[in-house]
N, C-alpha and C. Protein backbone atom coordinates (compact mmCIF):
# COMPACT_ATOMS: atom_id res chain seq x y z
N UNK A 1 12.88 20.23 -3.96
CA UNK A 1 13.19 19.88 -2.59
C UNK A 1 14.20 18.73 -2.60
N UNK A 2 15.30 19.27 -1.95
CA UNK A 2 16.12 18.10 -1.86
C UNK A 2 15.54 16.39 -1.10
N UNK A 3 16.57 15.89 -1.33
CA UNK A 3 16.02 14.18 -0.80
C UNK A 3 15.99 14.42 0.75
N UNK A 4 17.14 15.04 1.19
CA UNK A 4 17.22 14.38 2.80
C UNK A 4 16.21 15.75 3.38
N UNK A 5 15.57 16.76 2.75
CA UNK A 5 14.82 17.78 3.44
C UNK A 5 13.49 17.07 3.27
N UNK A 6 13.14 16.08 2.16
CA UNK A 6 12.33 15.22 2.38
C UNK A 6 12.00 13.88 3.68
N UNK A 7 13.31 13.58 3.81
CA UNK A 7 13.34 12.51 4.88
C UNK A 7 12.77 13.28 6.24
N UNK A 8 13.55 14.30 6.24
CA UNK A 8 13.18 15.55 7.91
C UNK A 8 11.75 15.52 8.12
N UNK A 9 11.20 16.33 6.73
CA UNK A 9 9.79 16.55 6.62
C UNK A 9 9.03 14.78 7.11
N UNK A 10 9.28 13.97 7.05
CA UNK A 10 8.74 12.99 7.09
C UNK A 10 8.71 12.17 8.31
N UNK A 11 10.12 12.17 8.73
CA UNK A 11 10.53 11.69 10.00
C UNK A 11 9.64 12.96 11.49
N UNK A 12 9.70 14.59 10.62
CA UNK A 12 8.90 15.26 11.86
C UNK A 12 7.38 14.73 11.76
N UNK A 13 6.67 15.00 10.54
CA UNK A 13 4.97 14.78 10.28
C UNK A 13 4.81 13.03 11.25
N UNK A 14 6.19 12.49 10.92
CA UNK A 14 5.61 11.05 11.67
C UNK A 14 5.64 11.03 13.42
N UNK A 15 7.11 11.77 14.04
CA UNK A 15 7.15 12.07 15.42
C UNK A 15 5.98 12.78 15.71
N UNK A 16 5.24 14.30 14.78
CA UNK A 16 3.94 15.29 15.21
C UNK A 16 2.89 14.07 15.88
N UNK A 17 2.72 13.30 14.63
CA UNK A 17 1.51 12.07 14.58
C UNK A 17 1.64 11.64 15.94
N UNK A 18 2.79 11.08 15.96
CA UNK A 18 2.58 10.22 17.37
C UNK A 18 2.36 11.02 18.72
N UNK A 19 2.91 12.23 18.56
CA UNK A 19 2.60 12.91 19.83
C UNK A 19 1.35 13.52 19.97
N UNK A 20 0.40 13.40 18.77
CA UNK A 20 -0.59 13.62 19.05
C UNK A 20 -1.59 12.73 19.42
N UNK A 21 -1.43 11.67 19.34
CA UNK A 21 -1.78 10.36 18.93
C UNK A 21 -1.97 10.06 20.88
N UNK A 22 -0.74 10.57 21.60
CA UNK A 22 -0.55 10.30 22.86
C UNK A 22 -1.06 11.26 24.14
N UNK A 23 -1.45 11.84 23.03
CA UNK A 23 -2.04 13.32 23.76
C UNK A 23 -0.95 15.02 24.19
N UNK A 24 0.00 14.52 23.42
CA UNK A 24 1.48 15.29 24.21
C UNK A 24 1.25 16.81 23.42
N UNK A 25 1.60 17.53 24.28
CA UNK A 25 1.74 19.01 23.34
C UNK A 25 3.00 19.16 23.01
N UNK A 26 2.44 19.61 21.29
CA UNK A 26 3.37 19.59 20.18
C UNK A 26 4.46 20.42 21.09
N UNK A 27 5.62 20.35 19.81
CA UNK A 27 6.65 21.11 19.78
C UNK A 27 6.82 21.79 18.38
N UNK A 28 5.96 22.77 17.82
CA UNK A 28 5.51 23.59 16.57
C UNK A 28 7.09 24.08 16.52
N UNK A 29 7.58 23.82 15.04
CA UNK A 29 8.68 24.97 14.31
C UNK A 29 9.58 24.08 14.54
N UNK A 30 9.98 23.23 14.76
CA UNK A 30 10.95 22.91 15.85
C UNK A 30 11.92 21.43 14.48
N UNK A 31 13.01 21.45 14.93
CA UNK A 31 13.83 20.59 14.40
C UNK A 31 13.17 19.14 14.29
N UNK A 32 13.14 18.24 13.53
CA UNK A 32 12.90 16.86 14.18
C UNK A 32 13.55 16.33 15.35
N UNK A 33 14.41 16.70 15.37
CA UNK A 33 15.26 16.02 17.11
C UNK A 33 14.90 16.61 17.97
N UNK A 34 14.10 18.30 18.03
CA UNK A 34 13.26 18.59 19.37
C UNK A 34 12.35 17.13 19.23
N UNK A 35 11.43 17.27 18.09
CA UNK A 35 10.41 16.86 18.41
C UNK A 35 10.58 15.11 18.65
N UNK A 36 11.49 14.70 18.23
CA UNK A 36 11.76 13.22 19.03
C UNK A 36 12.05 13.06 20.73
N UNK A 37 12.83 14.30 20.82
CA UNK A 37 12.89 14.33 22.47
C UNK A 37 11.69 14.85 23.35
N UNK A 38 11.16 15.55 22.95
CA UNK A 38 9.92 15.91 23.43
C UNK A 38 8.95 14.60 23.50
N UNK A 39 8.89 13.76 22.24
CA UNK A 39 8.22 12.83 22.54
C UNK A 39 8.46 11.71 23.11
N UNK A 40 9.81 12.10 23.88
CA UNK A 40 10.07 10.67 24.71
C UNK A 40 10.30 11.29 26.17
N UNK A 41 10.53 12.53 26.05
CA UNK A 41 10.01 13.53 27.61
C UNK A 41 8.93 13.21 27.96
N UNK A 42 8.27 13.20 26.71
CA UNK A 42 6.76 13.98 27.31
C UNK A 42 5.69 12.96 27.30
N UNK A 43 6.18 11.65 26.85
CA UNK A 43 5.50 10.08 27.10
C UNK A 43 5.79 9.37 28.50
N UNK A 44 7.30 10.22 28.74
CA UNK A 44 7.63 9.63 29.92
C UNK A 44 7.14 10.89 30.82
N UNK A 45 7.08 11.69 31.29
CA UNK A 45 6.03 12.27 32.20
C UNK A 45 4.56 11.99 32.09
N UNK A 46 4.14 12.07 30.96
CA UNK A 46 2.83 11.96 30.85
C UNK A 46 2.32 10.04 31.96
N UNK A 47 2.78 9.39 31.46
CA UNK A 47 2.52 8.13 31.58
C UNK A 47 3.61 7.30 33.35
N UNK A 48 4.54 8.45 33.12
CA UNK A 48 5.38 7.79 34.49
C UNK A 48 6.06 6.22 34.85
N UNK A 49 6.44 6.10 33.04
CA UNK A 49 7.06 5.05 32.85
C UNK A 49 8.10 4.79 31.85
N UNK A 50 9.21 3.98 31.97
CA UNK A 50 10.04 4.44 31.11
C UNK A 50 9.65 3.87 29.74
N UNK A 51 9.80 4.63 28.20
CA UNK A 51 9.38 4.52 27.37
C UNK A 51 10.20 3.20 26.17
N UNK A 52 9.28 2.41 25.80
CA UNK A 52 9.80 1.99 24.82
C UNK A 52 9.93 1.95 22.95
N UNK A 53 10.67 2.26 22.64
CA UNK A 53 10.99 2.79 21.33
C UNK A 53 11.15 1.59 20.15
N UNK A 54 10.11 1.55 19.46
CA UNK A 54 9.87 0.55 18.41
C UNK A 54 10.54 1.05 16.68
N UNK A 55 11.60 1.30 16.05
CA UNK A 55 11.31 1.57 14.79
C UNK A 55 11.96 0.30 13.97
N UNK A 56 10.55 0.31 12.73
CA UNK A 56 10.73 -1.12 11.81
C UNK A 56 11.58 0.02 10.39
N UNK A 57 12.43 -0.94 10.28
CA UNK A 57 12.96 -0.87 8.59
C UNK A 57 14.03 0.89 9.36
N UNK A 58 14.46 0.87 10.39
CA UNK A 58 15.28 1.95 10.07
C UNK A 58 16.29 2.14 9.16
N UNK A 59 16.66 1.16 8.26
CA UNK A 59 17.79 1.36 7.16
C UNK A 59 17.21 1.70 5.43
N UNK A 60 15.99 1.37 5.93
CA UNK A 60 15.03 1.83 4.69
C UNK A 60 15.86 3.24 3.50
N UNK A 61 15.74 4.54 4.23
CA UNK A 61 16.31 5.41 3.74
C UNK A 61 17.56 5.57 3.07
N UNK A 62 18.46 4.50 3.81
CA UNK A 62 19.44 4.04 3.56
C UNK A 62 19.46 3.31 1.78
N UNK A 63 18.71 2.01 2.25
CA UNK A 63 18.65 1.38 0.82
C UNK A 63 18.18 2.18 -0.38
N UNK A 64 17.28 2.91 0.09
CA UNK A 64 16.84 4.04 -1.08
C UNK A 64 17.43 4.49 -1.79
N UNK A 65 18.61 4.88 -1.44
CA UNK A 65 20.18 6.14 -1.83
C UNK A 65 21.19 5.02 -1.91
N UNK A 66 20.88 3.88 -2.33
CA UNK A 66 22.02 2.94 -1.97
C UNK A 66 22.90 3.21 -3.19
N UNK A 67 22.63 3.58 -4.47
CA UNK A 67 23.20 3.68 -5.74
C UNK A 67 23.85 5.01 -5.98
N UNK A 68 23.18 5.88 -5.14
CA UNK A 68 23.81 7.14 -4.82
C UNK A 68 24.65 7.64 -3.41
N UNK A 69 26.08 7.15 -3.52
CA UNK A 69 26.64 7.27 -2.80
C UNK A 69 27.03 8.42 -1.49
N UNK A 70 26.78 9.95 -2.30
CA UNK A 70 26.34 10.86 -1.47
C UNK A 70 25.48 11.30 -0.98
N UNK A 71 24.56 10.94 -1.58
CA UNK A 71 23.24 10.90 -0.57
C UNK A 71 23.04 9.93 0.51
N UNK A 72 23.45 8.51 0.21
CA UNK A 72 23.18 7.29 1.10
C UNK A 72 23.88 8.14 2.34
N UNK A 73 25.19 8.82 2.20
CA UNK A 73 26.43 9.51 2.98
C UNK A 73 25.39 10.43 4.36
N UNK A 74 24.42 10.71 3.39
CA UNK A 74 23.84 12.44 3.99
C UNK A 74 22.54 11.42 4.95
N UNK A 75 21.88 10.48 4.20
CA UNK A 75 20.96 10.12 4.78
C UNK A 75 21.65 8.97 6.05
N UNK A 76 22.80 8.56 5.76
CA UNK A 76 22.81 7.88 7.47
C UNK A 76 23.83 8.91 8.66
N UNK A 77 23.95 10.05 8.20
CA UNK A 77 24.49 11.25 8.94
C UNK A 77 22.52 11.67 9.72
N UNK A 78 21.72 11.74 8.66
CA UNK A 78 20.91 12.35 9.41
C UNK A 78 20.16 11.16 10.18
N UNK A 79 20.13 10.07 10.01
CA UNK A 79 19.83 9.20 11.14
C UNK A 79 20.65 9.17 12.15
N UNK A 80 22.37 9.27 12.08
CA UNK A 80 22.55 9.36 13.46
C UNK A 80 22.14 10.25 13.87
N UNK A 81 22.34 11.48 13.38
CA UNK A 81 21.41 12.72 14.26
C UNK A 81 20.23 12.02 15.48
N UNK A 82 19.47 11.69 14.34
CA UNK A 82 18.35 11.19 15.12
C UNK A 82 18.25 9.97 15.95
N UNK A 83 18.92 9.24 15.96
CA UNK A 83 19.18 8.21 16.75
C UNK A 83 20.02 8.59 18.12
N UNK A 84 20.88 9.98 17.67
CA UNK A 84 21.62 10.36 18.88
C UNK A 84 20.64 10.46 19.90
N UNK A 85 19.63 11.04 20.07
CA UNK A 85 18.58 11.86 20.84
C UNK A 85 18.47 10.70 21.59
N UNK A 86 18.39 8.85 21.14
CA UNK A 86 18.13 8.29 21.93
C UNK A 86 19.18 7.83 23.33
N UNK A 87 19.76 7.80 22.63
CA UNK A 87 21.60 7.78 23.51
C UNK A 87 21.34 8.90 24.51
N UNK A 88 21.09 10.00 24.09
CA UNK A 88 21.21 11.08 25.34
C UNK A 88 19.99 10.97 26.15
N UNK A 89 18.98 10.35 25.92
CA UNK A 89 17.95 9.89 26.89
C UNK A 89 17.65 8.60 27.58
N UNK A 90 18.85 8.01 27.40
CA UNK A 90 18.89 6.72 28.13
C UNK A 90 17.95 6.76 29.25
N UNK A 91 17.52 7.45 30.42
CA UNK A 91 17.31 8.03 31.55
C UNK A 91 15.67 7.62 31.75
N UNK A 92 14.97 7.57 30.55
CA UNK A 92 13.76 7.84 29.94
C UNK A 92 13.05 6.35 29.06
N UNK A 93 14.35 5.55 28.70
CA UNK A 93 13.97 4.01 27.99
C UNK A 93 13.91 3.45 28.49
N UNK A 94 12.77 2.15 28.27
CA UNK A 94 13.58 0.95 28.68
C UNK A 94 13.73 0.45 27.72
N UNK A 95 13.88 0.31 26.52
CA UNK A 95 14.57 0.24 25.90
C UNK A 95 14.03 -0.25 24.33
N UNK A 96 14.79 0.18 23.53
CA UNK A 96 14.77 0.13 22.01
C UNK A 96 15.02 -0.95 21.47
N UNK A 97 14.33 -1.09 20.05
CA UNK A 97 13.63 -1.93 18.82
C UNK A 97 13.78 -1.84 17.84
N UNK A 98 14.54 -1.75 16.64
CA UNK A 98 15.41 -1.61 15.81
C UNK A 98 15.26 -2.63 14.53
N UNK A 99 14.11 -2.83 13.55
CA UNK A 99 14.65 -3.75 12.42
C UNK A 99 15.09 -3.28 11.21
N UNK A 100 15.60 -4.14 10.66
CA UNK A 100 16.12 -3.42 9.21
C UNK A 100 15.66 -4.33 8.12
N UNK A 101 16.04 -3.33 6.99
CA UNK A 101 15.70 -4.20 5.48
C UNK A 101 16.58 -4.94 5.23
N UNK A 102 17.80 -4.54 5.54
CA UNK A 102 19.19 -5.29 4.79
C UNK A 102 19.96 -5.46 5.86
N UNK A 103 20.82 -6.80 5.20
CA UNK A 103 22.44 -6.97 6.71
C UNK A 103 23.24 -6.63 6.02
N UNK A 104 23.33 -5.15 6.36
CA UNK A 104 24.23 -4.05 6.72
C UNK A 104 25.17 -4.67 7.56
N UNK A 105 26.59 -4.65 7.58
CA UNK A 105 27.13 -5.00 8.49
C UNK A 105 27.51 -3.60 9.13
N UNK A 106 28.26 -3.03 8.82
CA UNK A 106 28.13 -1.74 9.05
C UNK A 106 27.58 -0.31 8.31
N UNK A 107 26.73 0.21 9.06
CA UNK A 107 26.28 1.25 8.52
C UNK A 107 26.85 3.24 8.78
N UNK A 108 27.45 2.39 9.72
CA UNK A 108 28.01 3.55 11.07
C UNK A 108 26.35 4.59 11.58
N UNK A 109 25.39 3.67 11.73
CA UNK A 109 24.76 3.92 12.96
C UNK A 109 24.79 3.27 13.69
């Protein structure tokens, strides 16, 4: 199994958790970026408030692959992925939480 089909697998089992955690019905089969939007749909209907978004160490994955240049490449492509979802739900935050391991000055997320 490749590295970054590992990160997916990990980043979905952790979004599943929380939406179960909140009571939300899953989104089975589904990409990790359904299931991040679903869980910020479906926290914000459920609850009728806009949601706030906590993640610690998002550069983690990053530092991991830091010695391996094409992978580090692949793994902060698939965080923007996933970070996009939050951008297009502005509508739904109040707003996001963000720490990291390292000062990154730029990461291009």
């Amino acid at each position: 199994m490749k590295n970054e089909e590992k990160l997916i697998i990990t980043i979905t089992n952790i979004l599943a958790s929380n939406q179960r955690r909140l009571g939300l019905e899953g989104v089975e089969n589904k990409l990790y970026l359904e299931y991040f939007r679903n869980l910020i749909e479906g926290t914000y209907a459920r609850y009728q408030q806009k949601v706030v978004i906590l993640i610690d160490e998002y550069d983690k994955p990053i530092l991991d692959n830091i010695t391996n240049i094409e992978r580090a490449k692949e793994t902060i492509e698939t965080l923007k992925s996933l970070y996009s979802v939050i951008k297009n739900l502005d509508e739904y935050i109040r707003f996001v939480f963000l720490t990291g391991v390292c000062k990154f000055s730029k990461t291009g997320i």
